[in-house]
C-alpha atoms as a PDB file:
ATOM      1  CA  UNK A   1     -26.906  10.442   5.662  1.00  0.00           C
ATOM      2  CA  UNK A   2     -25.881  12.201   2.599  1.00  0.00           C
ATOM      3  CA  UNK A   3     -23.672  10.761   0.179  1.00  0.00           C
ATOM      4  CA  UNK A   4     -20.395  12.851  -1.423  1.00  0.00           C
ATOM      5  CA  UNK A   5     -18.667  12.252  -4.661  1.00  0.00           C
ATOM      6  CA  UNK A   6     -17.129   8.681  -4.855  1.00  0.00           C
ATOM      7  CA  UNK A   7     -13.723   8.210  -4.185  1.00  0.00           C
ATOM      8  CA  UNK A   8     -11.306   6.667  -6.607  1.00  0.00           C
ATOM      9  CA  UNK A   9      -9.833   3.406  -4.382  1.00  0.00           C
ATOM     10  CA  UNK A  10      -7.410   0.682  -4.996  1.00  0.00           C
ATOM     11  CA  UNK A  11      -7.576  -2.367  -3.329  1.00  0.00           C
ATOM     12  CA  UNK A  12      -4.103  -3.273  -1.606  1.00  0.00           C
ATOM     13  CA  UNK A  13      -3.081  -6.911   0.472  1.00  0.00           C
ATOM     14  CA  UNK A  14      -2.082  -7.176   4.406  1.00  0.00           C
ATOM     15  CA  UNK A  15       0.421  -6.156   5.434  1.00  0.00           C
ATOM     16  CA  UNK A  16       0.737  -3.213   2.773  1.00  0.00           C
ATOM     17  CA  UNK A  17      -2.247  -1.906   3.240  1.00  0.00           C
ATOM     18  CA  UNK A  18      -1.656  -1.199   6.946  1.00  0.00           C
ATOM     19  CA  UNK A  19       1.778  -0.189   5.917  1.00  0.00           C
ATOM     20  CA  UNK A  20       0.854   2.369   3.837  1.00  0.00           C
ATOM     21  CA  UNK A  21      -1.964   3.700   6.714  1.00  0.00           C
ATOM     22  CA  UNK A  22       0.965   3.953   9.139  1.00  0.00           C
ATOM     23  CA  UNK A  23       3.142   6.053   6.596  1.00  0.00           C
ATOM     24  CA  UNK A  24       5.555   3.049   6.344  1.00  0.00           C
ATOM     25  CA  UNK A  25       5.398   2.579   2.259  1.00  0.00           C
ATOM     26  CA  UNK A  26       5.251   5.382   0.546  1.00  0.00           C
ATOM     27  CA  UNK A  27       5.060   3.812  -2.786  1.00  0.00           C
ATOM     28  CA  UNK A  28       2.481   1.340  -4.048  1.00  0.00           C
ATOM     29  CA  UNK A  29       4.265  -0.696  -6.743  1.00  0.00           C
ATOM     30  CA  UNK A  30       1.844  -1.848  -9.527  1.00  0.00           C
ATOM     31  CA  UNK A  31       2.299  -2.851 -12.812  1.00  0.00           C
ATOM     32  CA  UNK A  32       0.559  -0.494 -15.110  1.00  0.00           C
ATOM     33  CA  UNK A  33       0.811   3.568 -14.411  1.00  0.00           C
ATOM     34  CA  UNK A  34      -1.972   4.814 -12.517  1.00  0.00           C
ATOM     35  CA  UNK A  35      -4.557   6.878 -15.108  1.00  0.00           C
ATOM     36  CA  UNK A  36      -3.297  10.725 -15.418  1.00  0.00           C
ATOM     37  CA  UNK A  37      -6.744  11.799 -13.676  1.00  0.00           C
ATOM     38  CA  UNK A  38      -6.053  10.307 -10.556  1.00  0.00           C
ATOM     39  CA  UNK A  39      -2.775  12.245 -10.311  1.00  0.00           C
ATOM     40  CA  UNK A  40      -2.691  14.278  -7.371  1.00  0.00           C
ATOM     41  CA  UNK A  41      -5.791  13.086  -6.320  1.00  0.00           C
ATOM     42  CA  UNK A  42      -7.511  11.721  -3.295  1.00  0.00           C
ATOM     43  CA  UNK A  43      -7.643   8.305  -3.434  1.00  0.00           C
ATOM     44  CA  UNK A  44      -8.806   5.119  -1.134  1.00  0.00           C
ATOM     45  CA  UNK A  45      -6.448   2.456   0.009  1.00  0.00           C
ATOM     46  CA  UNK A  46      -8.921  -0.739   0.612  1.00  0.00           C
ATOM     47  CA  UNK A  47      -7.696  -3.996   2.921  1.00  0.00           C
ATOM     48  CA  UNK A  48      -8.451  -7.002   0.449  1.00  0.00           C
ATOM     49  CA  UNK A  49      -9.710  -9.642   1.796  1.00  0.00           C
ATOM     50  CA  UNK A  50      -6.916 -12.366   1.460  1.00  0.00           C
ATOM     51  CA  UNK A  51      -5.613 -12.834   5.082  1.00  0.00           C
ATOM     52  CA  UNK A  52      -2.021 -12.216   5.981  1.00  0.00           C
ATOM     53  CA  UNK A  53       0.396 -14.884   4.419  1.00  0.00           C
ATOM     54  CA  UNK A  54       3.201 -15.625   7.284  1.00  0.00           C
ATOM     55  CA  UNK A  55       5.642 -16.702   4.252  1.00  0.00           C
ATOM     56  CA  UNK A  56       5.379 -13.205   2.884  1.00  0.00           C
ATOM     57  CA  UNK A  57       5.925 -11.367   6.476  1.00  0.00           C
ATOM     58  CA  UNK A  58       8.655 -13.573   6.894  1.00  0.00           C
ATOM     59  CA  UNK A  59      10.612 -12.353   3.827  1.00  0.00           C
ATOM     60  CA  UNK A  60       9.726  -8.866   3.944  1.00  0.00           C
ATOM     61  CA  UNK A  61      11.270  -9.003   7.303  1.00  0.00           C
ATOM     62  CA  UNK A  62      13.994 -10.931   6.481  1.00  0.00           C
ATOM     63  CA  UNK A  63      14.550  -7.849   3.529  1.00  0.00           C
ATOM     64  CA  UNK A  64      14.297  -5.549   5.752  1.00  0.00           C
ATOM     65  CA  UNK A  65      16.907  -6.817   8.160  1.00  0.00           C
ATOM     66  CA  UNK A  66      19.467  -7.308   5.623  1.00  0.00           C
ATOM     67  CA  UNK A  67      21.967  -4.817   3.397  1.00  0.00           C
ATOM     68  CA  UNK A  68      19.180  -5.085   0.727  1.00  0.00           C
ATOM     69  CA  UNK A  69      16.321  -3.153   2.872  1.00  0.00           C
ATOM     70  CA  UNK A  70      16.180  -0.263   0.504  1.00  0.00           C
ATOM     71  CA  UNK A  71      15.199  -2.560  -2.407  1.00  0.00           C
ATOM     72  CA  UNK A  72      11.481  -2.951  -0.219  1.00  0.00           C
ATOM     73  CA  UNK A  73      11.273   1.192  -0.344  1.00  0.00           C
ATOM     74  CA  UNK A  74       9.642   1.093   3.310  1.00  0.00           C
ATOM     75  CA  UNK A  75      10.360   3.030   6.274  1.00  0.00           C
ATOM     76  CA  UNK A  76      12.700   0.382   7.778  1.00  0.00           C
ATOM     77  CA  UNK A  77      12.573   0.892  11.778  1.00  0.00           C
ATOM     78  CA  UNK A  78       8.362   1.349  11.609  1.00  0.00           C
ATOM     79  CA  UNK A  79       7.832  -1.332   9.000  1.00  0.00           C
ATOM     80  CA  UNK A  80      10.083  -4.180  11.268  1.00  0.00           C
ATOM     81  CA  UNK A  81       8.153  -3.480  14.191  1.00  0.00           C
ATOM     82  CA  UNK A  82       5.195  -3.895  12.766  1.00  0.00           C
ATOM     83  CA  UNK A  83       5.508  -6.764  10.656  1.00  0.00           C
ATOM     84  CA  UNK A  84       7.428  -8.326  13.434  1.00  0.00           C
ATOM     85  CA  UNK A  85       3.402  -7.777  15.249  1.00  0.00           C
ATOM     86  CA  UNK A  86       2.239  -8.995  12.679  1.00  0.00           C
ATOM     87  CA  UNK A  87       3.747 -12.071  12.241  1.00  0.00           C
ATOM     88  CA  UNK A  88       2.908 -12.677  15.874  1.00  0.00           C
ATOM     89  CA  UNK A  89      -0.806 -12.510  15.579  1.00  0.00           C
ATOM     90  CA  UNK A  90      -1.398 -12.638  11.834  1.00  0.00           C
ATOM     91  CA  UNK A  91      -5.414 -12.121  12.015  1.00  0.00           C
ATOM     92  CA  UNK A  92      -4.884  -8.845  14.066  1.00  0.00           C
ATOM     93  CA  UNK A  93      -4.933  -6.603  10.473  1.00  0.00           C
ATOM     94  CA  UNK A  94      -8.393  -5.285   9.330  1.00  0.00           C
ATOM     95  CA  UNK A  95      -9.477  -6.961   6.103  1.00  0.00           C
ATOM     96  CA  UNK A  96     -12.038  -5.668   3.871  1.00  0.00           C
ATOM     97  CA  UNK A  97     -12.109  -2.355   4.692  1.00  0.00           C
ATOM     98  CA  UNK A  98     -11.164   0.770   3.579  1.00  0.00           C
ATOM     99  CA  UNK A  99      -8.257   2.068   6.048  1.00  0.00           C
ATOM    100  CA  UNK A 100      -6.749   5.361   4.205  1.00  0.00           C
ATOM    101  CA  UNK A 101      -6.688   8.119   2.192  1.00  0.00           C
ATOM    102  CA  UNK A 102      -4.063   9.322   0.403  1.00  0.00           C
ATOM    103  CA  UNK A 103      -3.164  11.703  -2.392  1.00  0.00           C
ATOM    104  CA  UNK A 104      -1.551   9.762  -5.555  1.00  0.00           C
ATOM    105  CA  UNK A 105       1.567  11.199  -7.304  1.00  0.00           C
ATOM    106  CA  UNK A 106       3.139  10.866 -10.286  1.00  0.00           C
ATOM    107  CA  UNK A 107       4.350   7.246 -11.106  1.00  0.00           C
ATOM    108  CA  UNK A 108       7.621   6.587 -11.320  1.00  0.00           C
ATOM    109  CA  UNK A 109       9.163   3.724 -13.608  1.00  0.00           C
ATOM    110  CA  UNK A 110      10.979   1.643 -11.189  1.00  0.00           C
ATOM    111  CA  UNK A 111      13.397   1.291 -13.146  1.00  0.00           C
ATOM    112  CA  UNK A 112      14.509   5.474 -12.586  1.00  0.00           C
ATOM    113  CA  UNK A 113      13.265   4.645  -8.742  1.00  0.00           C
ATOM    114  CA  UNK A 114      16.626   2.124  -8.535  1.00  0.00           C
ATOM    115  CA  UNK A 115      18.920   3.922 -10.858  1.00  0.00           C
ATOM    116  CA  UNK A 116      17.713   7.018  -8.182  1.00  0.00           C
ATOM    117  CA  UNK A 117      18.569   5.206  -5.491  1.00  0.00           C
ATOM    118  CA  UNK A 118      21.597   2.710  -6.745  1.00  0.00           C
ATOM    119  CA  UNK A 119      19.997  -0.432  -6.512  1.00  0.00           C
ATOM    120  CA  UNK A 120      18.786  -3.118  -9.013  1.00  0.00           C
ATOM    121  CA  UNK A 121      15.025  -3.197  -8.970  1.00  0.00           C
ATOM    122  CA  UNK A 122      12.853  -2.048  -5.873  1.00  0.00           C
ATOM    123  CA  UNK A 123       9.662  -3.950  -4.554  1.00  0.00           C
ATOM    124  CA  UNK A 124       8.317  -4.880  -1.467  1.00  0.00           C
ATOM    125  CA  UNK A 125       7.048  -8.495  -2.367  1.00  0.00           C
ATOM    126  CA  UNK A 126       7.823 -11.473  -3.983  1.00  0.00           C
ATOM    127  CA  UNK A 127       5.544 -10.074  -7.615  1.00  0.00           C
ATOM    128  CA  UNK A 128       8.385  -8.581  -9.047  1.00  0.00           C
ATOM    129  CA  UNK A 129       6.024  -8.378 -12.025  1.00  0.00           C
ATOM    130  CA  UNK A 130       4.034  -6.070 -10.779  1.00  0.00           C
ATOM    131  CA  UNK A 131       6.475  -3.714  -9.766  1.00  0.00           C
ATOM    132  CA  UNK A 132       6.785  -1.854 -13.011  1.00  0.00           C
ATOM    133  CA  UNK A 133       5.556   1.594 -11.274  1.00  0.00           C
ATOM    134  CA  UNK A 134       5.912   2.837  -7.677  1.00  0.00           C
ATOM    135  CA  UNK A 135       2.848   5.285  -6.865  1.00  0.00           C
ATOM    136  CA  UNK A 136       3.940   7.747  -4.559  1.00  0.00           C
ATOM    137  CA  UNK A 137       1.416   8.709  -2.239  1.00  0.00           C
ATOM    138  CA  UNK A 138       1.461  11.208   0.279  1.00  0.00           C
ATOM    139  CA  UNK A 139      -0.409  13.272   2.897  1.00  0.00           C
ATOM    140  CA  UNK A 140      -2.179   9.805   4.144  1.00  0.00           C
ATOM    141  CA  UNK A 141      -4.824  10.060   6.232  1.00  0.00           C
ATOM    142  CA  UNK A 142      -6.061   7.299   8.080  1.00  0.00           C
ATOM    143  CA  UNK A 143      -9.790   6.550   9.000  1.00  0.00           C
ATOM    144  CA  UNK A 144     -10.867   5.769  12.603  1.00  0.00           C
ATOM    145  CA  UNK A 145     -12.809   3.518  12.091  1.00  0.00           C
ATOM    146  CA  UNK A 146     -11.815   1.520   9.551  1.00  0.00           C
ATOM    147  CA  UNK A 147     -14.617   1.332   7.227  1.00  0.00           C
ATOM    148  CA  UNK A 148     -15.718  -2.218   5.923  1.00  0.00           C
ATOM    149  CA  UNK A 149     -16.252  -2.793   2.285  1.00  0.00           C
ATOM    150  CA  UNK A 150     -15.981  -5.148  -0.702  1.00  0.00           C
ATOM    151  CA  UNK A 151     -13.178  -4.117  -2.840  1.00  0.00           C
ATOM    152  CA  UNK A 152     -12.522  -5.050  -6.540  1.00  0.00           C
ATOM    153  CA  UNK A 153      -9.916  -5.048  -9.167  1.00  0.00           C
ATOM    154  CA  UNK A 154      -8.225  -1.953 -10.398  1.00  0.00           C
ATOM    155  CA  UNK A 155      -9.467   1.269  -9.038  1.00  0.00           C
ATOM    156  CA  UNK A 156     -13.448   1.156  -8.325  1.00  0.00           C
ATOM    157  CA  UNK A 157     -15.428   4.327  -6.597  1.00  0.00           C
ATOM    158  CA  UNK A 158     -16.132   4.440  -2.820  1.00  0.00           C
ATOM    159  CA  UNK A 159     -19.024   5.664  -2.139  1.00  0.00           C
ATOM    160  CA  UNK A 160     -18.283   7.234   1.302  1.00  0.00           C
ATOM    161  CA  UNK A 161     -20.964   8.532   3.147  1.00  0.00           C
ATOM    162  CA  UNK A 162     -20.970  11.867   5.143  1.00  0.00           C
ATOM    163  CA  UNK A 163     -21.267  11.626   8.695  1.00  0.00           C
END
């Protein structure tokens, strides 16, 4: 099979990998902005391999139920479903695959993403740290099916191969 030009991909954890497949986050928070060739871009959104952490599920839903849930920047109704699945059957998420593409916008300081939207800071996990940029990214378009690979740090190329 022929191979096309590698794709730019970013290696997110479970749940927000799958979140951002489903349209449910429509930010990726990092902590650095994302390079100025990747904007408006096609990129990758990778499954890392860590498995789902119960703890974490548990307070994003907990977020997410409370007067805070805008802080998380999710779709609130789709995300609680979900991660309420999720926290049933924890293994249930691909892993170590790539399960999107989506096109990468402009990053936003976070701090103009809460003055925006009248809250304090916003992030959607407990690495408040890394939550200096939210990555909008839109137009996802989810692979079926998934496609497993070894990510890495940062972004790293795909290699996708035509079918």
């Amino acid at each position: 099979m022929p191979e096309i030009a590698p794709i730019p991909t970013i290696t997110v954890w479970q749940p927000w990998a799958t979140l951002i497949a489903e349209e449910l986050k429509p930010l990726e928070f990092r902590g650095w902005p994302a390079h100025a060739a990747l904007i408006g871009q096609r990129i990758g959104i990778h499954a890392g391999a860590r498995p789902v952490r119960k703890d974490e599920v548990r307070d994003l839903l907990l977020k997410l139920q409370s007067l805070s849930w805008r802080e998380t920047g999710l779709v609130r109704e789709g995300s609680i479903e979900l991660l309420t699945k999720v926290l049933m059957a924890p293994g249930g998420l691909p892993l170590s695959s790539i399960l999107c593409t989506a096109v990468l916008g402009q990053p936003i300081r976070n701090q103009d993403l809460a003055t925006r939207m009248g809250i304090e800071l916003m992030c959607d996990s407990d690495r408040g740290e890394h939550s200096n940029y939210g990555w909008p990214l839109t137009d996802v378009e989810k692979l079926k099916p998934f496609v497993p690979v070894r990510g890495a740090r940062g972004f790293w190329p795909w290699h996708q191969v035509q079918p």
